[in-house]
C-alpha atoms as a PDB file:
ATOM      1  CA  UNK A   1      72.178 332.922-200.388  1.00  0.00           C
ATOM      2  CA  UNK A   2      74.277 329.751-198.633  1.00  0.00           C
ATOM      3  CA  UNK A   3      72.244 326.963-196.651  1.00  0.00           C
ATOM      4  CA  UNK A   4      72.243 327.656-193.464  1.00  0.00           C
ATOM      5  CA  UNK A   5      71.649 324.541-191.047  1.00  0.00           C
ATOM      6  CA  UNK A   6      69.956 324.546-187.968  1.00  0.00           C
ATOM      7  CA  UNK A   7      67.328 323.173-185.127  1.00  0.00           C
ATOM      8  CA  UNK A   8      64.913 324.178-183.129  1.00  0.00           C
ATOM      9  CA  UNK A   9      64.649 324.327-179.093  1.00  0.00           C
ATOM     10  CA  UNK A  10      64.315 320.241-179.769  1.00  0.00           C
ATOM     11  CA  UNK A  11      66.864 319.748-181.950  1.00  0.00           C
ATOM     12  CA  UNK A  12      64.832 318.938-184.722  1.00  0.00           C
ATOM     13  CA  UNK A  13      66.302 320.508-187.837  1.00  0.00           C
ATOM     14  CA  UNK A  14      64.560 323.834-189.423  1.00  0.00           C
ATOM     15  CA  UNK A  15      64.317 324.746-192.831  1.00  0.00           C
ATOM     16  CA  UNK A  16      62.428 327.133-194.936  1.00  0.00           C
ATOM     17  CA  UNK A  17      58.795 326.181-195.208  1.00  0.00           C
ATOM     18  CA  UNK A  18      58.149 324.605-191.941  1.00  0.00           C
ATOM     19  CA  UNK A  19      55.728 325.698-189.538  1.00  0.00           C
ATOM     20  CA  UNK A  20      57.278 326.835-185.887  1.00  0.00           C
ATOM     21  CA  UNK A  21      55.713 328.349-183.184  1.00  0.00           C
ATOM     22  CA  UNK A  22      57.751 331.319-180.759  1.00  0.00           C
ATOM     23  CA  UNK A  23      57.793 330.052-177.542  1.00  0.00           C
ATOM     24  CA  UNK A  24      57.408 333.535-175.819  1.00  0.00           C
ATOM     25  CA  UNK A  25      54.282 334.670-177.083  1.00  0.00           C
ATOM     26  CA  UNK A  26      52.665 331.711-179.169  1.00  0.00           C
ATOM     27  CA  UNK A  27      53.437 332.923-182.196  1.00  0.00           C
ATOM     28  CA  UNK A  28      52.609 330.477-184.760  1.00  0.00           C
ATOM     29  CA  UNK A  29      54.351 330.785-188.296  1.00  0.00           C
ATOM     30  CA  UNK A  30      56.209 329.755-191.884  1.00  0.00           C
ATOM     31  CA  UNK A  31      59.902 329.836-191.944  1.00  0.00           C
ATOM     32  CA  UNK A  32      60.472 332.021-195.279  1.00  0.00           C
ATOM     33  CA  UNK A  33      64.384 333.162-194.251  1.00  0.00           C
ATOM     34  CA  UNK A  34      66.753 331.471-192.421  1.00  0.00           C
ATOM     35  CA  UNK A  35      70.085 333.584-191.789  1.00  0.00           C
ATOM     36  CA  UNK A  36      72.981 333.728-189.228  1.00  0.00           C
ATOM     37  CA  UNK A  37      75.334 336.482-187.326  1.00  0.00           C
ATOM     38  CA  UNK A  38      77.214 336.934-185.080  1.00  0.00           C
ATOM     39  CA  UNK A  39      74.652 336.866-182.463  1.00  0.00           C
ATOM     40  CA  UNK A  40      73.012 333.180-183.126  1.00  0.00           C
ATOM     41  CA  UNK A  41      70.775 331.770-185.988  1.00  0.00           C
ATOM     42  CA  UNK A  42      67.258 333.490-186.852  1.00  0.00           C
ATOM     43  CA  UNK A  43      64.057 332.719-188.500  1.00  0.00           C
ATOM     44  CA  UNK A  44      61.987 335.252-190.372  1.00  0.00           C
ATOM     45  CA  UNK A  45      58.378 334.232-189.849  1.00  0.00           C
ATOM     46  CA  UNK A  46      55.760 334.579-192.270  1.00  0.00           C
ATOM     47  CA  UNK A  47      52.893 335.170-190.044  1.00  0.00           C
ATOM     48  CA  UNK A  48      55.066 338.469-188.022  1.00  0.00           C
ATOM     49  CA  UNK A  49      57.605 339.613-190.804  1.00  0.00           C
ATOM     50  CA  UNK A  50      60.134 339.285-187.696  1.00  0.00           C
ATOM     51  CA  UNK A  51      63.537 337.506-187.023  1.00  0.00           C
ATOM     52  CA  UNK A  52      63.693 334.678-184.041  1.00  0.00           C
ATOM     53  CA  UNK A  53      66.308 333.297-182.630  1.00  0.00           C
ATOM     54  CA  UNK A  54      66.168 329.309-183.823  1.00  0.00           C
ATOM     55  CA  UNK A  55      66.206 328.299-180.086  1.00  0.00           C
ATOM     56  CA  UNK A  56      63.028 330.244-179.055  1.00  0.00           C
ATOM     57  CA  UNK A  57      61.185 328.223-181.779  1.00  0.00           C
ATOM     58  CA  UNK A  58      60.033 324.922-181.421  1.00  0.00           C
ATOM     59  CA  UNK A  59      58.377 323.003-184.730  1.00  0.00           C
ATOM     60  CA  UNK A  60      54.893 322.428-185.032  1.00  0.00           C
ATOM     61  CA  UNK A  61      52.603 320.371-187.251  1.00  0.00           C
ATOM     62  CA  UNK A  62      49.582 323.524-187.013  1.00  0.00           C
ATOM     63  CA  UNK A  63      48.122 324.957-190.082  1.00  0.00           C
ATOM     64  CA  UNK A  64      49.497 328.875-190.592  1.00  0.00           C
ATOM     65  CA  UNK A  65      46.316 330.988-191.168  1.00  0.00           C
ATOM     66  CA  UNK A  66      47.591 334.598-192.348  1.00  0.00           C
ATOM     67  CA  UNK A  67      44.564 336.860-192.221  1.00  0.00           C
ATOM     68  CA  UNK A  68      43.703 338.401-195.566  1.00  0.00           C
ATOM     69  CA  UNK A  69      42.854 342.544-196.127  1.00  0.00           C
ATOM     70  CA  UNK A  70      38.847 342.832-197.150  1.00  0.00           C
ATOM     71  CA  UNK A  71      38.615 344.892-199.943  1.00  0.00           C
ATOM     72  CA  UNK A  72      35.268 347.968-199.549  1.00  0.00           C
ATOM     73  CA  UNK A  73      33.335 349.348-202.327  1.00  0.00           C
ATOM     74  CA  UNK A  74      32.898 352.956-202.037  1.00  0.00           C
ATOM     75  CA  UNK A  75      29.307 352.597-201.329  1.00  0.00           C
ATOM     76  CA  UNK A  76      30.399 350.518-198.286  1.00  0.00           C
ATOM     77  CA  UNK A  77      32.396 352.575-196.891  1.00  0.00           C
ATOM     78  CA  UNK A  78      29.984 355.370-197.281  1.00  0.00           C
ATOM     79  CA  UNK A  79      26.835 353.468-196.165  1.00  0.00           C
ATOM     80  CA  UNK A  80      29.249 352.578-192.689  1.00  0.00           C
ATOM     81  CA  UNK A  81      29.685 356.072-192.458  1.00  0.00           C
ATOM     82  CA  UNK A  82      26.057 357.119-192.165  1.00  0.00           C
ATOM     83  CA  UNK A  83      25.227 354.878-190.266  1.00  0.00           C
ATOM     84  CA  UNK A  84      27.952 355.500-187.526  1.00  0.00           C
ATOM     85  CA  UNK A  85      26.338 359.293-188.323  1.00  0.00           C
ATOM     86  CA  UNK A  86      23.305 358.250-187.285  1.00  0.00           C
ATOM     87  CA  UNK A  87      23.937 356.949-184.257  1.00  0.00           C
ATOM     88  CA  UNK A  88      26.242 359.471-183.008  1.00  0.00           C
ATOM     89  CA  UNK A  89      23.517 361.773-183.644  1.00  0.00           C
ATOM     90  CA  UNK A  90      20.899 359.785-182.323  1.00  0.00           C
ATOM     91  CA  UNK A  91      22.024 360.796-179.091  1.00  0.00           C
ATOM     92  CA  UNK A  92      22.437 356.880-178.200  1.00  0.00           C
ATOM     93  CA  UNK A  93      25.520 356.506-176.276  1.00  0.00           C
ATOM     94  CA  UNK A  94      25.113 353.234-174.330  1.00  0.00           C
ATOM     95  CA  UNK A  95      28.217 351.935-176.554  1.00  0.00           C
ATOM     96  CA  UNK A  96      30.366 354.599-175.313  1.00  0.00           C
ATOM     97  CA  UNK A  97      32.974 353.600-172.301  1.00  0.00           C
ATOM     98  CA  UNK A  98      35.077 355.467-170.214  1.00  0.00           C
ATOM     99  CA  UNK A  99      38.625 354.022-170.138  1.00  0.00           C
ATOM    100  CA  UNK A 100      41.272 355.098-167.742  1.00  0.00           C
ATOM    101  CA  UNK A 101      44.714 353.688-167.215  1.00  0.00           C
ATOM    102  CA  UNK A 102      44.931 355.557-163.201  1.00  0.00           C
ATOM    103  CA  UNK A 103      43.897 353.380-160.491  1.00  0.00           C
END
């Protein structure tokens, strides 16, 4: 795969490994791809699995936290289970909310 080179919104140059945050929504991630088209220059973030274009980003000196899966035993699982049995059939329903999207 050729080097593509590039900046962010800034003009400070990008490259695979640095930390850039979307400027739309916040996003904060790792630069693992770099590639270009005929529409502009993109990013493929870590954090999102997503392209950006390079001059949405700008780069930023945060730590990337990715949040990790938490493996369950079996007897997890099934001791959650009961006990959302339990008080489903305990007849306690103050945790239970109507939700409407209607005005």
């Amino acid at each position: 795969m050729e080097h593509v080179e590039t900046s962010d919104i800034d003009g400070h140059p990008l490259e695979k490994g640095m930390v850039v945050r979307y400027l739309n929504t916040g996003t904060l991630g790792e630069i693992v791809d770099i590639k270009e088209d005929d529409e502009g220059t993109w990013a493929l973030m870590n954090t999102t699995d997503l392209y950006y274009r390079v001059d949405t980003l700008k780069v930023s000196d945060e730590k990337v936290r990715i949040r990790g899966e938490k493996e369950y035993s079996s007897s997890d699982v099934k001791d959650y289970l009961l006990s959302q049995e339990e008080e489903t059939s305990s007849g306690n329903l103050e945790n239970v909310y109507q939700s409407t999207g209607g005005g």
